[in-house]
Protein backbone atom coordinates (compact mmCIF):
# COMPACT_ATOMS: atom_id res chain seq x y z
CA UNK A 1 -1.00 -7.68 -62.40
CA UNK A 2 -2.23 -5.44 -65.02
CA UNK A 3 -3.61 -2.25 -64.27
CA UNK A 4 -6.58 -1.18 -66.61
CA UNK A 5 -6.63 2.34 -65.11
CA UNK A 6 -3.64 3.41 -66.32
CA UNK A 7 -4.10 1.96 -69.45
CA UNK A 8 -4.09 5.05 -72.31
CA UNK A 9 -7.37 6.92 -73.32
CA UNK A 10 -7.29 8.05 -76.51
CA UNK A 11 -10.49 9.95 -76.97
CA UNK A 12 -9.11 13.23 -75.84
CA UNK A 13 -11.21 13.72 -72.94
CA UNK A 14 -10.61 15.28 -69.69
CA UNK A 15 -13.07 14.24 -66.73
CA UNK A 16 -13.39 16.86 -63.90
CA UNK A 17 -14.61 15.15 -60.94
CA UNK A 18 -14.65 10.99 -60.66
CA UNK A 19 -14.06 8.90 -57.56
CA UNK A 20 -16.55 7.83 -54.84
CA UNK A 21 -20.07 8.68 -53.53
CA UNK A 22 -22.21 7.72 -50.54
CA UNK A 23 -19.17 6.32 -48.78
CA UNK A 24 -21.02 5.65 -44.84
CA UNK A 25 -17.84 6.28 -42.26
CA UNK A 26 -17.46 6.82 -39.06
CA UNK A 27 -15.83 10.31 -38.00
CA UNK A 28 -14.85 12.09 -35.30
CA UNK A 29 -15.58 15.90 -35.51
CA UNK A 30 -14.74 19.04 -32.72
CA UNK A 31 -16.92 19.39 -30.35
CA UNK A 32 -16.86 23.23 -28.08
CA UNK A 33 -18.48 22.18 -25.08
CA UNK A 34 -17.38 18.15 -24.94
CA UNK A 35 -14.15 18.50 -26.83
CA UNK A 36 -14.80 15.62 -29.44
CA UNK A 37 -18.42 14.00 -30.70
CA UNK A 38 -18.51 10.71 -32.55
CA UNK A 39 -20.79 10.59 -35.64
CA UNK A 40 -21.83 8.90 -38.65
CA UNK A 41 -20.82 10.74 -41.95
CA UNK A 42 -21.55 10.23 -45.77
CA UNK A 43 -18.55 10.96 -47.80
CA UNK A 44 -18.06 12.01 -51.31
CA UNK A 45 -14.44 12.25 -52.99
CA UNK A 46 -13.18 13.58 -56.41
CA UNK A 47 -10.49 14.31 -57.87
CA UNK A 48 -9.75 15.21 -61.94
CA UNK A 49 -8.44 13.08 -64.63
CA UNK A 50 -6.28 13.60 -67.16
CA UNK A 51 -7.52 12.64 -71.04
CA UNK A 52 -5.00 10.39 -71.28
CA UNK A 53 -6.00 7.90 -68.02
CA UNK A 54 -8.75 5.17 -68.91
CA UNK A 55 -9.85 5.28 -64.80
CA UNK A 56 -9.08 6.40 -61.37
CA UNK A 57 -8.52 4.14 -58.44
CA UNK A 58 -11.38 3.84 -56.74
CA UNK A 59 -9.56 1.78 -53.52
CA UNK A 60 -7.39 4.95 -52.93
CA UNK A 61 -9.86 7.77 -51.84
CA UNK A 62 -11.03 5.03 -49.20
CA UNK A 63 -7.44 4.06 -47.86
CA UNK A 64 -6.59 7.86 -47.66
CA UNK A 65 -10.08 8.16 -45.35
CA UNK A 66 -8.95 4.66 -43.14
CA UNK A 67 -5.64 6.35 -42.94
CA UNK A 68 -7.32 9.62 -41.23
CA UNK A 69 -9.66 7.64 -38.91
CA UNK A 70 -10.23 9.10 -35.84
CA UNK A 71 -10.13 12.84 -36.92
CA UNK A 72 -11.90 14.04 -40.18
CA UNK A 73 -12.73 17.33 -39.12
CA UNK A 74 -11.37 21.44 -40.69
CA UNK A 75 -8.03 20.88 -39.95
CA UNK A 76 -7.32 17.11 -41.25
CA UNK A 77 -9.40 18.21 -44.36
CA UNK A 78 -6.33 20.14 -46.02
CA UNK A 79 -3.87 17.01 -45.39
CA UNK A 80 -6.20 14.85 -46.90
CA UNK A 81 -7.00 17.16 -50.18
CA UNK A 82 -2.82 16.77 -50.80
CA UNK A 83 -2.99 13.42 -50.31
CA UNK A 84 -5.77 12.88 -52.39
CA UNK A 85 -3.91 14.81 -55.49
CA UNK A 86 -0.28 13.00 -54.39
CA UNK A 87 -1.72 9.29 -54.75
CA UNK A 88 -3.96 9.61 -57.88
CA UNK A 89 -1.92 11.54 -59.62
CA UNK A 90 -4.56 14.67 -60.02
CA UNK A 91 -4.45 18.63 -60.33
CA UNK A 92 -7.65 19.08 -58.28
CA UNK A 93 -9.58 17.32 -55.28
CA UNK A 94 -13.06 17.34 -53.54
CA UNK A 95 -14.19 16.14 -50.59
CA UNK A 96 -17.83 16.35 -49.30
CA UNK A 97 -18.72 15.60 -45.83
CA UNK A 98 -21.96 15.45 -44.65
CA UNK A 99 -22.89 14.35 -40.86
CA UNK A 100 -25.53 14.46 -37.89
CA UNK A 101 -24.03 16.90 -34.75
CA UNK A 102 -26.32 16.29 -31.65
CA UNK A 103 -25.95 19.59 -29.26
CA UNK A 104 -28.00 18.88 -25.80
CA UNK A 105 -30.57 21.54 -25.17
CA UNK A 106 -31.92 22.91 -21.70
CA UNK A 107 -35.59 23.91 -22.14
CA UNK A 108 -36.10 27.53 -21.45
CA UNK A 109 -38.07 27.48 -17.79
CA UNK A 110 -38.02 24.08 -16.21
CA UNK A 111 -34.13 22.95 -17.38
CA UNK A 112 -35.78 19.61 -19.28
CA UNK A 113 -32.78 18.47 -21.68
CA UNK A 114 -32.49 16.96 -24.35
CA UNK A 115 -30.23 16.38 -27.81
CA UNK A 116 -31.40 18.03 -31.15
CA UNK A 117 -29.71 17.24 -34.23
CA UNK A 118 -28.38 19.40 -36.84
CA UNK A 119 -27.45 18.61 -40.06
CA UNK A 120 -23.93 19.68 -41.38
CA UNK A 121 -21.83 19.45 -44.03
CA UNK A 122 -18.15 20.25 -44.35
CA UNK A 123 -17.16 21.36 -48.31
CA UNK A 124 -13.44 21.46 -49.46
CA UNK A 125 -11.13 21.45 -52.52
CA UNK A 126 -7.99 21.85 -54.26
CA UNK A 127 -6.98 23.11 -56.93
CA UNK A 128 -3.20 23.94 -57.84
CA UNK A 129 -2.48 25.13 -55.11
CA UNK A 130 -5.79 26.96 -53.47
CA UNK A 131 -7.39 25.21 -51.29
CA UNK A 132 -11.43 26.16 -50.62
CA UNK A 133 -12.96 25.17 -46.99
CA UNK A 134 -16.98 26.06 -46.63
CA UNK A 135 -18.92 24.79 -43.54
CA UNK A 136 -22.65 24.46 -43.46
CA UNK A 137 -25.35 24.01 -41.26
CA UNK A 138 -29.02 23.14 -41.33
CA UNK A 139 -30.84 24.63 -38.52
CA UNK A 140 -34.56 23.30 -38.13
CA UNK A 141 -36.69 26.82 -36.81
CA UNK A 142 -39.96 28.22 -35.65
CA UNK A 143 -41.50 31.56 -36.94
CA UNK A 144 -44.56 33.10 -36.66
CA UNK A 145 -46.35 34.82 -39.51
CA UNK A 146 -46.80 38.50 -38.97
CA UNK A 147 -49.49 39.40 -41.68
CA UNK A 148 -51.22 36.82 -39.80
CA UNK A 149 -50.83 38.15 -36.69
CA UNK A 150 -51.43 41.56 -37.86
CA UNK A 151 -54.80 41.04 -39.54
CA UNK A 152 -56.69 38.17 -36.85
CA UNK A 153 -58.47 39.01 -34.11
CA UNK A 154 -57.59 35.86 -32.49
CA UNK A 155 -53.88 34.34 -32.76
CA UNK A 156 -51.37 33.80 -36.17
CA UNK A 157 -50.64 31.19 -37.93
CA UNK A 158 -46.99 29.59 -37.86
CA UNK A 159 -44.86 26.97 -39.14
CA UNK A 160 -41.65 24.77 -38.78
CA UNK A 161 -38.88 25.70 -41.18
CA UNK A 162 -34.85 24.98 -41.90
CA UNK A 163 -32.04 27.49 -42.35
CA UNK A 164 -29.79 26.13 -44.64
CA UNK A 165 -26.16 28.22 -43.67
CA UNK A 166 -22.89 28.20 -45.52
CA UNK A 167 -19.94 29.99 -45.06
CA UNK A 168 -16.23 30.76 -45.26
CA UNK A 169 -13.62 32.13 -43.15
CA UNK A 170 -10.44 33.29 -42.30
CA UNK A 171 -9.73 31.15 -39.27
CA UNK A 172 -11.68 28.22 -37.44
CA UNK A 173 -15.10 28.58 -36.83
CA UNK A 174 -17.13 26.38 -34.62
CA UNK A 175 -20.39 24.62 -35.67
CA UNK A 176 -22.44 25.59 -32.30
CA UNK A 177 -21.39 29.29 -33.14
CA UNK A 178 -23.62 29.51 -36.83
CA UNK A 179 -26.07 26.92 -35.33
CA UNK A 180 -26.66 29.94 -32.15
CA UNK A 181 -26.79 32.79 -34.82
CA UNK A 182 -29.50 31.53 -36.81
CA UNK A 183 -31.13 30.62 -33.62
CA UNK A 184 -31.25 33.94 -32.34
CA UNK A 185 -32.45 35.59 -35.59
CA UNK A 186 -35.84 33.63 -35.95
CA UNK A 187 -39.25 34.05 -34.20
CA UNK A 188 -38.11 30.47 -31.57
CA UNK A 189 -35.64 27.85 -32.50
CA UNK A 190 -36.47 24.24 -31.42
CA UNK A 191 -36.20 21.94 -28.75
CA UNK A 192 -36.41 18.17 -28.15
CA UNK A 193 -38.03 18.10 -24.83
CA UNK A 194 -40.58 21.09 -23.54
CA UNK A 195 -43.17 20.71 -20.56
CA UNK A 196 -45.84 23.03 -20.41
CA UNK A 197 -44.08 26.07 -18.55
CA UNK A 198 -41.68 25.76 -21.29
CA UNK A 199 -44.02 25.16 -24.17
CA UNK A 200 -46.00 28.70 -23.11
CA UNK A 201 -42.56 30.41 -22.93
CA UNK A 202 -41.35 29.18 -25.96
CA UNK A 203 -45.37 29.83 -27.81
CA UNK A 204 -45.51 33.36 -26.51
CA UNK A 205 -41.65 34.47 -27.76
CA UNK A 206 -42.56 33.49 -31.01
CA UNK A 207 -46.09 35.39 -31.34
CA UNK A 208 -43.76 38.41 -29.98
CA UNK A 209 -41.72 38.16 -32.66
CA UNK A 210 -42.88 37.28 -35.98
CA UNK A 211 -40.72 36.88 -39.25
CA UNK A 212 -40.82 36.21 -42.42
CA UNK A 213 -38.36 33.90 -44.62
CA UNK A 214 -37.22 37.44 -45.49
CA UNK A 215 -36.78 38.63 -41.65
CA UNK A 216 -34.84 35.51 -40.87
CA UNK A 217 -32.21 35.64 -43.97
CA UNK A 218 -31.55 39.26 -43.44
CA UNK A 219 -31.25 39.01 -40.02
CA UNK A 220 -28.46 36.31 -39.99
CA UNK A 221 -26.98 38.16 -43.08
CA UNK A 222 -26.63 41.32 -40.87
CA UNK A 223 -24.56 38.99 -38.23
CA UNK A 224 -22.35 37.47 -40.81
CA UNK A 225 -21.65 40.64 -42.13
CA UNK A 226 -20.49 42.07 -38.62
CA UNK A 227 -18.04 39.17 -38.28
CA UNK A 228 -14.47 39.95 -39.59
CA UNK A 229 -14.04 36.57 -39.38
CA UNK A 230 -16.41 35.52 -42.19
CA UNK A 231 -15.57 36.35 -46.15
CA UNK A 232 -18.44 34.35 -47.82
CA UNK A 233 -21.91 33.44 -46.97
CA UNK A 234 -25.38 32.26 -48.50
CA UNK A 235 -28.38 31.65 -46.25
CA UNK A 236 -30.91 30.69 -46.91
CA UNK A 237 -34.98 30.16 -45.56
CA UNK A 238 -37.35 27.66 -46.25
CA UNK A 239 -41.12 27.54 -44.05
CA UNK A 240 -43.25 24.82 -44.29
CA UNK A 241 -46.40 26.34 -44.64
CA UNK A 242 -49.36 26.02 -42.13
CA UNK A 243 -51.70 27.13 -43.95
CA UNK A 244 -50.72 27.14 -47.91
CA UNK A 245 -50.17 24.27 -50.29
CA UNK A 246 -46.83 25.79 -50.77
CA UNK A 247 -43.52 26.75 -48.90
CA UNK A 248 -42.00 30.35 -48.56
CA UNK A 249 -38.56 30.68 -49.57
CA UNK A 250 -35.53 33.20 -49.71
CA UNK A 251 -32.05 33.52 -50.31
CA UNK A 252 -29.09 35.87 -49.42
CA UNK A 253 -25.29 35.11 -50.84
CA UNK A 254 -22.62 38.04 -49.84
CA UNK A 255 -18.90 38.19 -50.36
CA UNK A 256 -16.55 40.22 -48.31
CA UNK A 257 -15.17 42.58 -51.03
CA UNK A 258 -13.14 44.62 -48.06
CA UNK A 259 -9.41 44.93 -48.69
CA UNK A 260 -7.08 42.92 -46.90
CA UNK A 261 -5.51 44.67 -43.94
CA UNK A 262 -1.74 45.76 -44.87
């Protein structure tokens, strides 16, 4: 049968990313507390092509995901890059994997659980021979304004956000790890279930400690930057204002420029 892909191009030029988008699968990532948790993830996979290729083929990236079913998680991601160059022939692949992780809460005074969702993305590609793994996470928050506390005579306004966290790393790193940090470095994280005892605990922690976007990326940058573990990072901040027509924002991206140990 003839193959129209492999058929010569002879306008002279190269493509750097082509394959599939939006491809709904089901995965199977790590889980620290459970062992394994079952999700629903939307996959994107690239790889180059040469000038001289008309078209890639398309059934391939989805035969190399069927053939992985079960386990798409950090450590499957590198096998799959290889394959991914192997089969179509390429210098370079890119894989994209974005996915709800549910991690069961315990409210902070009466115990009341309950699953909040985060979501995350997995990030990898190859080229030659490097291979480039990033996780992130988004991490929906709480904060508490302090000019606003600091210039009413009653209360302070505050607002909902989402830390947006991305990072690389030496050696494995798991999701509920970066989903605690940026907990603990905002004015309260969230929670899916909160009676009243809970909802005045929760209330007063974050009037005791307001932050700005600004507080919240430098705090989690401070973390990062204590872990040996980590060599890249950006976080970043995003409230939905209260009380403006606008949102606050701000950004912090940091590479580990310390030497490699002898």
């Amino acid at each position: 049968m003839k193959d129209v892909q492999n058929e010569r191009d002879h306008r002279n030029q190269e493509i750097q990313k082509v394959g599939v988008r939006g491809v709904r699968y089901p995965i199977t990532v790590l889980d620290k507390e459970q062992g394994y948790q079952h999700t629903v993830a939307t996959v994107n996979m690239y790889v180059d092509l040469p000038h001289h290729f008309k078209g890639t083929h398309m059934s391939r990236f989805v035969e190399i995901l069927n053939k992985y079913r079960g386990q798409i998680g950090l450590k499957e991601l590198r096998s799959i890059l290889q394959e991914m160059k192997r089969r179509l022939r390429a210098k370079s692949a890119y894989v994209e994997i974005e996915f709800p992780y549910f991690i069961e809460k315990v409210a902070p005074v009466t115990g009341s659980r309950g699953f909040m969702e985060y979501l995350c993305r997995f990030y990898a590609s190859s080229n030659h021979s490097k291979i480039d793994l990033c996780v992130e996470v988004n991490v929906p928050i709480s904060t508490v304004c302090p000019c606003s506390k600091a210039i009413s005579e009653h209360g302070a306004h505050n607002q909902r956000g989402v830390v947006k966290l991305r990072v690389r790393f030496k050696k494995f790193i798991w999701i509920e790890d970066l989903i605690r940090l940026v907990e603990e470095s905002v004015s309260a994280d969230l929670y899916t279930i909160l009676k009243r005892p809970d909802e005045k605990y929760v209330t007063e922690r974050a009037y005791e400690n307001p932050m700005f976007v600004e507080d919240v990326v430098r705090e989690v940058a401070l973390k990062l930057k204590a872990d040996p573990n980590i060599t890249w990072f950006s976080v970043e901040a995003e409230n939905y204002e209260s009380i403006h027509n606008h949102n606050a924002y701000a950004y912090i991206e940091w590479t580990n420029q310390a030497p490699e140990a002898p």
